[in-house]
N, C-alpha and C. Protein backbone atom coordinates (compact mmCIF):
# COMPACT_ATOMS: atom_id res chain seq x y z
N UNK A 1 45.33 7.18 -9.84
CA UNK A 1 44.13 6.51 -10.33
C UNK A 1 42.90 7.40 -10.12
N UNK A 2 42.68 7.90 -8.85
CA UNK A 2 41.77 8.81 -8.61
C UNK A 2 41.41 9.88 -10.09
N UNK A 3 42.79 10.48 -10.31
CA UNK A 3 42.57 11.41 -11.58
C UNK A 3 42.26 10.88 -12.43
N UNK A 4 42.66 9.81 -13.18
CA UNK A 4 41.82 8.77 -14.16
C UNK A 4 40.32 8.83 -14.12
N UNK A 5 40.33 8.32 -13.07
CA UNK A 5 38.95 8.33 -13.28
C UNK A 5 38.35 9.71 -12.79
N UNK A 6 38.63 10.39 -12.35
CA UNK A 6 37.87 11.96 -12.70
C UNK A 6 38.20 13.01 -14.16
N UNK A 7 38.62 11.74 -14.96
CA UNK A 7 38.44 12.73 -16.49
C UNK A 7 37.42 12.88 -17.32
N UNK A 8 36.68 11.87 -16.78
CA UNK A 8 35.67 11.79 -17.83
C UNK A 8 34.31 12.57 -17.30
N UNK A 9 34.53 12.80 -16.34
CA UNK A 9 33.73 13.85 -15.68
C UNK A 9 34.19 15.60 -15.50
N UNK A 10 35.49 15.81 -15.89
CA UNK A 10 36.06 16.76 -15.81
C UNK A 10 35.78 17.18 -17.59
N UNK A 11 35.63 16.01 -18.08
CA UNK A 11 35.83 16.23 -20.18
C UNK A 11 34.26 16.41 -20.00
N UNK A 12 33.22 16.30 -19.59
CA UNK A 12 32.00 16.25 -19.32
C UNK A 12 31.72 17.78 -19.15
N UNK A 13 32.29 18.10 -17.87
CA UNK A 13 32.12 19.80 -17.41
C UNK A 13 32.60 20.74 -18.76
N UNK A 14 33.78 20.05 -19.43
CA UNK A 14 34.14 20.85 -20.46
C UNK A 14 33.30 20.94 -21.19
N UNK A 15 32.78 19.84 -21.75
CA UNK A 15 31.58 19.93 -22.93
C UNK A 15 30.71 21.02 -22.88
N UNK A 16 30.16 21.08 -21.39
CA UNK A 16 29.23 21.91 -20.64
C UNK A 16 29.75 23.38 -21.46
N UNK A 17 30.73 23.35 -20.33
CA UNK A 17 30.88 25.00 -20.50
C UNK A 17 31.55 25.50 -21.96
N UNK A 18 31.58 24.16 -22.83
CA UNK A 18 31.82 24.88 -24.31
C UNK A 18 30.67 24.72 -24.94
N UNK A 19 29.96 24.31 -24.67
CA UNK A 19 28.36 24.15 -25.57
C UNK A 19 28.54 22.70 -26.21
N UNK A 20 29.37 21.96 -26.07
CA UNK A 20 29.32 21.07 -26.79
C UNK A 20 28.61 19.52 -26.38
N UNK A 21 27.42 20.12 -25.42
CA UNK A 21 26.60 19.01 -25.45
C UNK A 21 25.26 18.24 -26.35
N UNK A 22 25.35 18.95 -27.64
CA UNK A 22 24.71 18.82 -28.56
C UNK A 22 23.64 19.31 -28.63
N UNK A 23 22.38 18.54 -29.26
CA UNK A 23 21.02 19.31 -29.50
C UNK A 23 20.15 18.79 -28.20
N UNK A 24 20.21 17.68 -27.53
CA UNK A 24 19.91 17.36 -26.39
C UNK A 24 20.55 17.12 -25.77
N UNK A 25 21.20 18.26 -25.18
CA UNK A 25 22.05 18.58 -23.50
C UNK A 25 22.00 17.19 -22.59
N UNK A 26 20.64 17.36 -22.04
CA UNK A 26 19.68 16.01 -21.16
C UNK A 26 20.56 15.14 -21.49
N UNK A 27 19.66 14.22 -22.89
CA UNK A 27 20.26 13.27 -22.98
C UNK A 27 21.03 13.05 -23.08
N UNK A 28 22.61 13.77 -23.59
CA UNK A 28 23.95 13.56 -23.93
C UNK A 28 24.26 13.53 -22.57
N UNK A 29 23.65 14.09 -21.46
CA UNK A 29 24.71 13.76 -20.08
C UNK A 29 24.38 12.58 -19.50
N UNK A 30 22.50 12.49 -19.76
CA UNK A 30 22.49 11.31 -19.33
C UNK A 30 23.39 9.67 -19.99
N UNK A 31 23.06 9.55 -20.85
CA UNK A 31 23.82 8.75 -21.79
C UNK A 31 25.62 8.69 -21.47
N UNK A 32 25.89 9.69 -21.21
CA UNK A 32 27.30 9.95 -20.89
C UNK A 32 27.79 9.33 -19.82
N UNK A 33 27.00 9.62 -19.00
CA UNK A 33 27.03 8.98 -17.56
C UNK A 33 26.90 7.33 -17.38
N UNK A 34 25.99 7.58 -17.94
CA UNK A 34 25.65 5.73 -17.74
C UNK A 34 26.85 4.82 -18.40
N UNK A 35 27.55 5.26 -19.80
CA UNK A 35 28.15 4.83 -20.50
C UNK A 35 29.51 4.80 -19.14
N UNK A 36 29.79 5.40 -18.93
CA UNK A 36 31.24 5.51 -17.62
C UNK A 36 30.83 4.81 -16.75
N UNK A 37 29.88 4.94 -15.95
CA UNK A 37 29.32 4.08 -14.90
C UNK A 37 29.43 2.85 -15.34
N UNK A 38 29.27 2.15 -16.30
CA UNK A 38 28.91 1.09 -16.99
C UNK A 38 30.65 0.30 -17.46
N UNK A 39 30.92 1.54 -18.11
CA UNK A 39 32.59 1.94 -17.68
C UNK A 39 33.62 1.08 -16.63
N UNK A 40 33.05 2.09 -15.69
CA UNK A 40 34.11 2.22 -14.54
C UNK A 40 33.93 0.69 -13.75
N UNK A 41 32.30 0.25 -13.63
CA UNK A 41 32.25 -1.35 -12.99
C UNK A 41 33.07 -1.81 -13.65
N UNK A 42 33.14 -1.72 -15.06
CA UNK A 42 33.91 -3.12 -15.85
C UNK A 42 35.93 -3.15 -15.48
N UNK A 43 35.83 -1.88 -15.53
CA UNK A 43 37.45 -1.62 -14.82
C UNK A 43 37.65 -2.07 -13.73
N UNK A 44 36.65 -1.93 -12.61
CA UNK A 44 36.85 -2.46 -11.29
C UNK A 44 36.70 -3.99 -11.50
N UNK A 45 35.42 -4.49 -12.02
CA UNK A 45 35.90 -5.99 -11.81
C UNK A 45 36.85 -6.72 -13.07
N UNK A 46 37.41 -5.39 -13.77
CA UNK A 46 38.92 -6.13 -14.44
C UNK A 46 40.47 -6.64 -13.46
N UNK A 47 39.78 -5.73 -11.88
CA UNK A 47 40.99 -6.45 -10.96
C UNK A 47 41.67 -7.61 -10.81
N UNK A 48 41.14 -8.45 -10.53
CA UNK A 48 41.31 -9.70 -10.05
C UNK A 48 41.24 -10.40 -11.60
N UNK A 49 40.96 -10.45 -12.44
CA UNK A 49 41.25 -11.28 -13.53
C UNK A 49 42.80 -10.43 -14.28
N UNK A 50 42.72 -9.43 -13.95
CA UNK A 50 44.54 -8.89 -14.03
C UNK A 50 45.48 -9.85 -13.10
N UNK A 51 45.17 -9.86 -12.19
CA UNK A 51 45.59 -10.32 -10.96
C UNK A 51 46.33 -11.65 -11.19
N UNK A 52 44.98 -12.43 -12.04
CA UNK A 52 44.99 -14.05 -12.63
C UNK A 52 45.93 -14.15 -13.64
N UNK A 53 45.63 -13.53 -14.33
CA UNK A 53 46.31 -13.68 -15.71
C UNK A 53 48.17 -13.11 -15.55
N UNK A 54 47.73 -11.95 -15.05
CA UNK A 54 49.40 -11.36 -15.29
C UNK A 54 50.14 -11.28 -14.15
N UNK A 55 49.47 -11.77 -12.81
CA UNK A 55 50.41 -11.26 -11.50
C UNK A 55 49.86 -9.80 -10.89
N UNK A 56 49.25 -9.05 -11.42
CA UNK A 56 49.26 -7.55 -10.92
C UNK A 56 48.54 -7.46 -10.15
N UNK A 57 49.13 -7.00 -8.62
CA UNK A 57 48.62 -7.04 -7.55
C UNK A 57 47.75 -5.54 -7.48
N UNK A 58 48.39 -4.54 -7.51
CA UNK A 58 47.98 -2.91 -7.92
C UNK A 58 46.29 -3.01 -8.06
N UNK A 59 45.84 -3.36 -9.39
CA UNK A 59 44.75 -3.15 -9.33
C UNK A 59 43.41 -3.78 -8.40
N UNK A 60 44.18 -4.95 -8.07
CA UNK A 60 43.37 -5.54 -6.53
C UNK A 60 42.91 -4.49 -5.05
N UNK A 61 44.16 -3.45 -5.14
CA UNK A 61 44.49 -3.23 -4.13
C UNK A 61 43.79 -1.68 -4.39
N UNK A 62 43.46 -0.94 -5.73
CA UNK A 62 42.63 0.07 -6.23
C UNK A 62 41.05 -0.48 -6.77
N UNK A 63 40.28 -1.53 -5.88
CA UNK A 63 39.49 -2.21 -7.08
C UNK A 63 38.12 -1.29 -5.56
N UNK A 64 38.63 -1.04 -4.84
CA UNK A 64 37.79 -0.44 -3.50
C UNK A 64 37.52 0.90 -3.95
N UNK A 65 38.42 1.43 -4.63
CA UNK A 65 37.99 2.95 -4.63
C UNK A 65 37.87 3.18 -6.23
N UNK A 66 38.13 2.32 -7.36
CA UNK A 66 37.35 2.15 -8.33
C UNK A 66 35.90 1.52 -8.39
N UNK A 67 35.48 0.93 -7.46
CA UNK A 67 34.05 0.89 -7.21
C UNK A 67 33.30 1.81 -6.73
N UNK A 68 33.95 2.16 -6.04
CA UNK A 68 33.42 3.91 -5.65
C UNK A 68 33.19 4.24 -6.59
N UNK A 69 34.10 4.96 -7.88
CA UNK A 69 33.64 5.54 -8.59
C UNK A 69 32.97 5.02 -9.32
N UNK A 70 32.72 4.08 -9.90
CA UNK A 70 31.62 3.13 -10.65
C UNK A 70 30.11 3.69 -10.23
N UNK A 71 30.03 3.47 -8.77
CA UNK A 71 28.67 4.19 -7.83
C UNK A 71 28.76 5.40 -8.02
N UNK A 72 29.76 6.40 -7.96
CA UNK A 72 29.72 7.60 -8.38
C UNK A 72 28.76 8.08 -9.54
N UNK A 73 29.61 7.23 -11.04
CA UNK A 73 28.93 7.68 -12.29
C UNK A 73 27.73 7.14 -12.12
N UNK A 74 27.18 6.12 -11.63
CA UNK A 74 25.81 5.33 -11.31
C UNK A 74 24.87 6.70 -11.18
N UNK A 75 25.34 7.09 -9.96
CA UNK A 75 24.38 8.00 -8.90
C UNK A 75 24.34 9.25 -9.51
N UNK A 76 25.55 9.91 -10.60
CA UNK A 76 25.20 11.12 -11.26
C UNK A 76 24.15 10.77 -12.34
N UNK A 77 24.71 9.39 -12.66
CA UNK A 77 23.90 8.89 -13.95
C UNK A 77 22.05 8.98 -13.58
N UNK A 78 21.94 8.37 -12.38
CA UNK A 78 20.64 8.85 -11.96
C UNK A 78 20.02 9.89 -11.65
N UNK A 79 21.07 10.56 -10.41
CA UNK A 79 20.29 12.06 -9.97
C UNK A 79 19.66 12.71 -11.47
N UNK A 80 20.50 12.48 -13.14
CA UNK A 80 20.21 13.62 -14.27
C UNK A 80 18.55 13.13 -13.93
N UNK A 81 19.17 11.77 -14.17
CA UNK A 81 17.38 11.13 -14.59
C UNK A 81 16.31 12.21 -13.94
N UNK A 82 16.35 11.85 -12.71
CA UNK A 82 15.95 12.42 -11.60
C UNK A 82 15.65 13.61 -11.50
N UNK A 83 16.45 14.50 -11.54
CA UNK A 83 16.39 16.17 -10.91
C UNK A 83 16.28 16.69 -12.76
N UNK A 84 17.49 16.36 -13.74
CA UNK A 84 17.56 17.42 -14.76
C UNK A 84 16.33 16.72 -15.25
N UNK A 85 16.03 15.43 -15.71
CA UNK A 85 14.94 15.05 -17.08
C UNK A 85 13.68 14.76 -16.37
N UNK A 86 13.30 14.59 -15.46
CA UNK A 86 12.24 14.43 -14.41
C UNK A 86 11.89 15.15 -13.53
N UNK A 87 12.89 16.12 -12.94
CA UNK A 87 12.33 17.50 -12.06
C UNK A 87 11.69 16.93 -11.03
N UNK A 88 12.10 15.88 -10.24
CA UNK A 88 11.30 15.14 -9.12
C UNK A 88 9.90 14.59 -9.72
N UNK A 89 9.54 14.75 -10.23
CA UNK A 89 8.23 14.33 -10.84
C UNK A 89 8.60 12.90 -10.29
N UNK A 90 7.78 12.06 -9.15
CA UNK A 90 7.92 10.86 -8.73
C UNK A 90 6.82 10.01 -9.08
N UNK A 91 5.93 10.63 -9.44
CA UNK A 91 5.08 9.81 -9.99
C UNK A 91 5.34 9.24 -11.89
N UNK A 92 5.98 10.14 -12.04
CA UNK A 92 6.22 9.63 -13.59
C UNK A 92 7.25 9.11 -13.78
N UNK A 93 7.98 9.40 -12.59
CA UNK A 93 9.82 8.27 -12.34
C UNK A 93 9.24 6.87 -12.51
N UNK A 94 8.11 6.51 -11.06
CA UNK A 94 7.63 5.46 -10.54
C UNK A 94 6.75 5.15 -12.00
N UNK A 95 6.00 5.79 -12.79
CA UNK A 95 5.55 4.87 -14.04
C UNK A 95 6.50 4.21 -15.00
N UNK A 96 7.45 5.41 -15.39
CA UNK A 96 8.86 4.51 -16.18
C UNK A 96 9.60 3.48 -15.48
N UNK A 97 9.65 3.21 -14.40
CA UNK A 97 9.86 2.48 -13.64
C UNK A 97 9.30 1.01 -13.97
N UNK A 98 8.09 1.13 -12.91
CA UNK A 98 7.25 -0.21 -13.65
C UNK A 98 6.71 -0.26 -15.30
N UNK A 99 7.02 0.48 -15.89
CA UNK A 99 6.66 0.55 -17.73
C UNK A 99 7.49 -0.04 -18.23
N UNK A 100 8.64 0.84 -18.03
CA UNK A 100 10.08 0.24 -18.90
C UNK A 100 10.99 -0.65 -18.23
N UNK A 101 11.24 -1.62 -19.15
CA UNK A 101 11.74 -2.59 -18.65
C UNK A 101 13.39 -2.61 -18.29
N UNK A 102 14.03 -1.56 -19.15
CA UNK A 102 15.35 -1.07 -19.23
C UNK A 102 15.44 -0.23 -17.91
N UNK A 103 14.08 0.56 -17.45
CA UNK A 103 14.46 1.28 -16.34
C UNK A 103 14.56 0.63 -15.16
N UNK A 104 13.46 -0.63 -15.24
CA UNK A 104 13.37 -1.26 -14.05
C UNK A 104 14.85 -2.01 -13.56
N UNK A 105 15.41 -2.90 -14.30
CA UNK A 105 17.07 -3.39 -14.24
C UNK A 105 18.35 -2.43 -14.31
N UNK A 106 17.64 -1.29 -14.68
CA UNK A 106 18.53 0.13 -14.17
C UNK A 106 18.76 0.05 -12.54
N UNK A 107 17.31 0.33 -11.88
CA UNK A 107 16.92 0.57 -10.44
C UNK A 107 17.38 -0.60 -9.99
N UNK A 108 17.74 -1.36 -10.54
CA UNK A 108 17.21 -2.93 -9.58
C UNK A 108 19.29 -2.87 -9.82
N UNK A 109 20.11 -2.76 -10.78
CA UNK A 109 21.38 -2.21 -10.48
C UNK A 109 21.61 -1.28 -9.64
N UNK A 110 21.26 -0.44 -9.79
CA UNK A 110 22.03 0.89 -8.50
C UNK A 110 21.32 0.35 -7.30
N UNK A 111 20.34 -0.28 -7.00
CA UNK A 111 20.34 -0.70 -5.75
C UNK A 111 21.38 -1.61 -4.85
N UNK A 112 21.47 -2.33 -6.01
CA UNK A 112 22.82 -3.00 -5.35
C UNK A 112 24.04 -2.57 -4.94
N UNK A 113 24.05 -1.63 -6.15
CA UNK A 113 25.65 -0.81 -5.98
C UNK A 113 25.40 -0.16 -4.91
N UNK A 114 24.31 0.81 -4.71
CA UNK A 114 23.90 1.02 -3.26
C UNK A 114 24.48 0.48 -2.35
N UNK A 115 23.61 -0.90 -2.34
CA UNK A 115 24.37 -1.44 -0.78
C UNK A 115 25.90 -1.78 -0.42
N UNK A 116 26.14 -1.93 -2.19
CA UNK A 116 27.88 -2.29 -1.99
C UNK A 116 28.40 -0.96 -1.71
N UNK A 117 28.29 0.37 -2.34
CA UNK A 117 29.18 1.32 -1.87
C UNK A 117 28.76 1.76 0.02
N UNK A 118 27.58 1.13 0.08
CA UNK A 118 27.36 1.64 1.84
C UNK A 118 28.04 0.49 2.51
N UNK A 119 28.25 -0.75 2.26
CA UNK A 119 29.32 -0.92 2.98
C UNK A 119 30.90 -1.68 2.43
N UNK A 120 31.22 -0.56 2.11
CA UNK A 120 32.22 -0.45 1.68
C UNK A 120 33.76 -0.48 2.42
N UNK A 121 33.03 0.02 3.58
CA UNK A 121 34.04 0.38 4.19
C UNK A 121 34.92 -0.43 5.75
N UNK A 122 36.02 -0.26 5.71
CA UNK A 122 36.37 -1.24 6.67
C UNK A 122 35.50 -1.83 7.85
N UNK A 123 34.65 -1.12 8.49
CA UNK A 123 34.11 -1.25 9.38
C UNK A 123 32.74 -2.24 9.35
N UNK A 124 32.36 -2.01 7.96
CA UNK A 124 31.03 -2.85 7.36
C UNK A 124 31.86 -4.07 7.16
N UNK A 125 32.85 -4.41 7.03
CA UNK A 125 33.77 -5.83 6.67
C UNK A 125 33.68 -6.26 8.10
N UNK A 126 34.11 -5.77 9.33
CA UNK A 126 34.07 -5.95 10.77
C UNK A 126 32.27 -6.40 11.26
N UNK A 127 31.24 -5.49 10.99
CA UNK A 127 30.59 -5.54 11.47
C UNK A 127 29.35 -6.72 10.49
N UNK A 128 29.30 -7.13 9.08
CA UNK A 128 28.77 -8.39 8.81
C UNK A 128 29.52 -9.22 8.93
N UNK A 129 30.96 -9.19 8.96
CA UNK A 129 32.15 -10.62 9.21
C UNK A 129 32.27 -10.66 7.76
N UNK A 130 33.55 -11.31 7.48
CA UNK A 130 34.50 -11.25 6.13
C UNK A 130 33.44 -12.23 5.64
N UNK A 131 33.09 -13.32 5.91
CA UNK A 131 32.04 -14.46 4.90
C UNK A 131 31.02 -13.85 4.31
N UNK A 132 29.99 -13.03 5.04
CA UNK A 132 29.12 -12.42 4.82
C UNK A 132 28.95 -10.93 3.51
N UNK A 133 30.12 -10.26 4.14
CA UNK A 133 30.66 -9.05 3.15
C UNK A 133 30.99 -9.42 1.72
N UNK A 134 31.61 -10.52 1.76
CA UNK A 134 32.27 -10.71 0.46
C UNK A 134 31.18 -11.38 -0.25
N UNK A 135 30.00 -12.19 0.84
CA UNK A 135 28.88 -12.87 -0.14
C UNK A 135 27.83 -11.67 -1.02
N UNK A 136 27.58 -11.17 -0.11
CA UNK A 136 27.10 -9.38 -0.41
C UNK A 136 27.75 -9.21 -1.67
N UNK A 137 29.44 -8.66 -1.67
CA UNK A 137 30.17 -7.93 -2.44
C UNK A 137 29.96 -8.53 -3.76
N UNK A 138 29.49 -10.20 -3.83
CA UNK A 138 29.71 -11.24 -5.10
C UNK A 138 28.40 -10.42 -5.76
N UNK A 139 27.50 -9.35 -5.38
CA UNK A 139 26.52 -9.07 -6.25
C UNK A 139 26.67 -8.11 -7.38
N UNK A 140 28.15 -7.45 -6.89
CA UNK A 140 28.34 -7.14 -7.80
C UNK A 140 27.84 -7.41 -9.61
N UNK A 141 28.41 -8.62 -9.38
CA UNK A 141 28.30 -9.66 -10.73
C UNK A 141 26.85 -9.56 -11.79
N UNK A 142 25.93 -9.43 -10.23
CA UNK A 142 24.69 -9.27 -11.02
C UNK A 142 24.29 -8.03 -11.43
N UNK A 143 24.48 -6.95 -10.47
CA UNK A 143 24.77 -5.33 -10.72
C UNK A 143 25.40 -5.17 -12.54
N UNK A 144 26.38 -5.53 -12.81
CA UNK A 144 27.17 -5.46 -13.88
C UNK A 144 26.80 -6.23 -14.95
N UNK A 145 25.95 -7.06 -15.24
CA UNK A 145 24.93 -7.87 -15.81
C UNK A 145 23.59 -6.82 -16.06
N UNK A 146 23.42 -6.63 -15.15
CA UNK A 146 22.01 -5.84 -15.07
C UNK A 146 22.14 -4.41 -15.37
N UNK A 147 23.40 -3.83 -15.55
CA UNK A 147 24.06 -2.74 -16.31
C UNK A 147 23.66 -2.67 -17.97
N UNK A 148 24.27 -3.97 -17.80
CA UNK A 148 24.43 -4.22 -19.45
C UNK A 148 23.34 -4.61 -20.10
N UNK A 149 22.25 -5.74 -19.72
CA UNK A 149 20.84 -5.78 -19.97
C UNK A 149 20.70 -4.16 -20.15
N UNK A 150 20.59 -3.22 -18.91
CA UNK A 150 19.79 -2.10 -18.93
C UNK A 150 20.15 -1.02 -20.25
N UNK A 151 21.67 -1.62 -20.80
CA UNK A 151 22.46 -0.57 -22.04
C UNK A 151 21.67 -1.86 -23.14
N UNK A 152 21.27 -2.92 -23.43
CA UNK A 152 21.12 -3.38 -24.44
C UNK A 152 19.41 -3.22 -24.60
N UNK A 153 18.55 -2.90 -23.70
CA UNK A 153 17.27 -2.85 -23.98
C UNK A 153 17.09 -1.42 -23.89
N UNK A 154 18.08 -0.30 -23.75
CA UNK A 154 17.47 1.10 -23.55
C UNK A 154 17.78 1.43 -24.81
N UNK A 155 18.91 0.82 -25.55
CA UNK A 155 19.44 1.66 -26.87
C UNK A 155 18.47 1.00 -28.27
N UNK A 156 18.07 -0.11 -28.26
CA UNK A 156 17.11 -1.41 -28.87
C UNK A 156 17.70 -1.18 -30.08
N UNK A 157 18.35 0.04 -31.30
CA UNK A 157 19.11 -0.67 -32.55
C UNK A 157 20.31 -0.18 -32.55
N UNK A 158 21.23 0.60 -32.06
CA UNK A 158 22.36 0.61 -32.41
C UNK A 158 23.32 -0.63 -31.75
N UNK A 159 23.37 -1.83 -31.39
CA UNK A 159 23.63 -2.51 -30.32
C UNK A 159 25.79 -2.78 -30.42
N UNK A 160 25.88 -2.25 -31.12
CA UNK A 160 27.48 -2.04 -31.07
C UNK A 160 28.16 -1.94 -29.21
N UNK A 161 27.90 -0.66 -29.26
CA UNK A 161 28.55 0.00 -27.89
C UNK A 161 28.34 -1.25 -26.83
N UNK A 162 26.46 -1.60 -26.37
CA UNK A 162 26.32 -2.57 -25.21
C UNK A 162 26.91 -4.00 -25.20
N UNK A 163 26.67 -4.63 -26.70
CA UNK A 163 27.51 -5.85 -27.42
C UNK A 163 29.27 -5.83 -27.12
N UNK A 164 29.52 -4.65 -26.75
CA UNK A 164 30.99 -4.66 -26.50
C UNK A 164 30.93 -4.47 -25.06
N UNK A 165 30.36 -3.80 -24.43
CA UNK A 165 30.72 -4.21 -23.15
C UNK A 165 30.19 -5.64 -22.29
N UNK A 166 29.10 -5.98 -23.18
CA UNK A 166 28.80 -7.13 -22.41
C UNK A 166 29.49 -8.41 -22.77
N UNK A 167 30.51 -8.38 -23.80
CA UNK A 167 31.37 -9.00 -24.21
C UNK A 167 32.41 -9.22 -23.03
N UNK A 168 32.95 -7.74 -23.29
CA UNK A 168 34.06 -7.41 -21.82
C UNK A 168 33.38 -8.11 -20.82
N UNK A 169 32.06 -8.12 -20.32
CA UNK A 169 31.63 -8.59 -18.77
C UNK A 169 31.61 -9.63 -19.13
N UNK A 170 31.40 -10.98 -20.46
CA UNK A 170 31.72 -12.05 -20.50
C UNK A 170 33.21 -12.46 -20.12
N UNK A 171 34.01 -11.90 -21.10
CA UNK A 171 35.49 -12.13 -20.74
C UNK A 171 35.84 -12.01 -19.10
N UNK A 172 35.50 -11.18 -18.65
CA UNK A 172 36.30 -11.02 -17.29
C UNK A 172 35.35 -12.09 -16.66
N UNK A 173 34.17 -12.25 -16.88
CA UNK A 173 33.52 -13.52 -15.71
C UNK A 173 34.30 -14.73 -16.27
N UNK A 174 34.58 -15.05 -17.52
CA UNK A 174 35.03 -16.34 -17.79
C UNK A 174 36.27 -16.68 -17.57
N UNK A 175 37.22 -15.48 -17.37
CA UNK A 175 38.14 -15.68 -16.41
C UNK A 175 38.05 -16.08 -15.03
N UNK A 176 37.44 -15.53 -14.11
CA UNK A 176 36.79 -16.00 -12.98
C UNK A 176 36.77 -17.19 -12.66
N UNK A 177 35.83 -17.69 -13.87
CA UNK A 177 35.09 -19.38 -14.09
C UNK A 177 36.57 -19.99 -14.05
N UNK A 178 37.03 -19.78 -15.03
CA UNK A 178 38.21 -20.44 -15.25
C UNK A 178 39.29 -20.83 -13.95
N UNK A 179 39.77 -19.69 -13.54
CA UNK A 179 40.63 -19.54 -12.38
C UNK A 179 39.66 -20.66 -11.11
N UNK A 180 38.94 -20.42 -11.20
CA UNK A 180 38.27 -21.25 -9.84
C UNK A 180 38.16 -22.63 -10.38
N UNK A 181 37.44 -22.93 -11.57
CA UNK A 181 37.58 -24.46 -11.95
C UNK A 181 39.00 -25.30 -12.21
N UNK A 182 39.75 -24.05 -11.93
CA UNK A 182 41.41 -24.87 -12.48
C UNK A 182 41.87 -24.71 -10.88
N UNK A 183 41.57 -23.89 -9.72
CA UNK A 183 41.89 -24.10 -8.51
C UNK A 183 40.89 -25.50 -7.52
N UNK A 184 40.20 -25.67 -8.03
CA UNK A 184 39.38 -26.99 -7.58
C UNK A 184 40.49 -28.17 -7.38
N UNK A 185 40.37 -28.82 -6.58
CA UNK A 185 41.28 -29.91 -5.76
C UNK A 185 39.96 -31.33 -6.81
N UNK A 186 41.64 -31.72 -7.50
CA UNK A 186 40.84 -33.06 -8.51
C UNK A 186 40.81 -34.58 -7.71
């Protein structure tokens, strides 16, 4: 699984070093990135509605280190912002920031993923207690929401690509819905 998901970052480097990042380099990586990031959440929270539907335990049990990479493409997806299309310039980060409204539910996603990939790890499950972690972890939901807002107000007319993933993030939440309203004690 690991290699899976390091192809699209490995087909990325290729582009690079064949020239085939088009007439705007920038934006094709940025865009690239976000699109996987955007990606890779929807794979991770396809776990557990696999889980529901077909029995498959597997991807439950890879849904920890497919969130990783989700934060991964997130955080490359930003640093471009950042270092290649902004050059630290923090004052003009911080105006697109509060300007654009696509950027702001950008930031206001990777913050979350933030806190979910920092505690990620066994020890952060020990040290807020399993109730707490997993209430945390449920933000996902909004992270992945606020993905997709951020792909449907940054692109404003081609709306194909975001319309399909926010489709996908309907489907897999309404599985969710489902599974829990049909486990409810009548």
């Amino acid at each position: 699984m690991f290699t899976v998901m390091a192809l699209p970052l490995a087909w990325l480097v290729g582009l690079g070093l064949t020239g085939g990042l088009g007439a705007n380099p920038i934006e094709f990586i940025n865009r690239y990135l976000g699109d996987w990031a955007l990606r890779s959440l929807l794979v991770t929270l396809a776990a557990t509605p696999l889980k529901i539907l077909f029995g498959w335990v597997w991807p439950v049990r890879m849904r920890r280190m497919l969130g990783l990479w989700a934060f991964a493409y997130v955080a490359l997806h930003l640093t471009n912002y950042v270092v290649i299309d902004n050059f630290f310039a923090w004052g003009d980060i911080w105006k697109d920031i509060v300007k654009r409204n696509f950027i702001t539910v950008g930031m206001i996603a990777f913050l979350i993923l933030l806190a979910l990939a920092a505690t990620s790890w066994n020890g952060a499950i020990r040290r807020l207690g399993a109730k707490s972690w997993k209430r945390l972890h449920r933000l996902v939901y909004v992270a992945a929401a606020l993905g997709c807002l951020h792909y449907i107000w940054m692109v404003k007319a081609d709306l194909l690509a975001p319309t399909v993933h926010s489709v996908i993030l309907a489907l897999l939440l309404s599985v969710r819905a489902w599974h829990i309203f049909r486990s409810q004690p009548r």
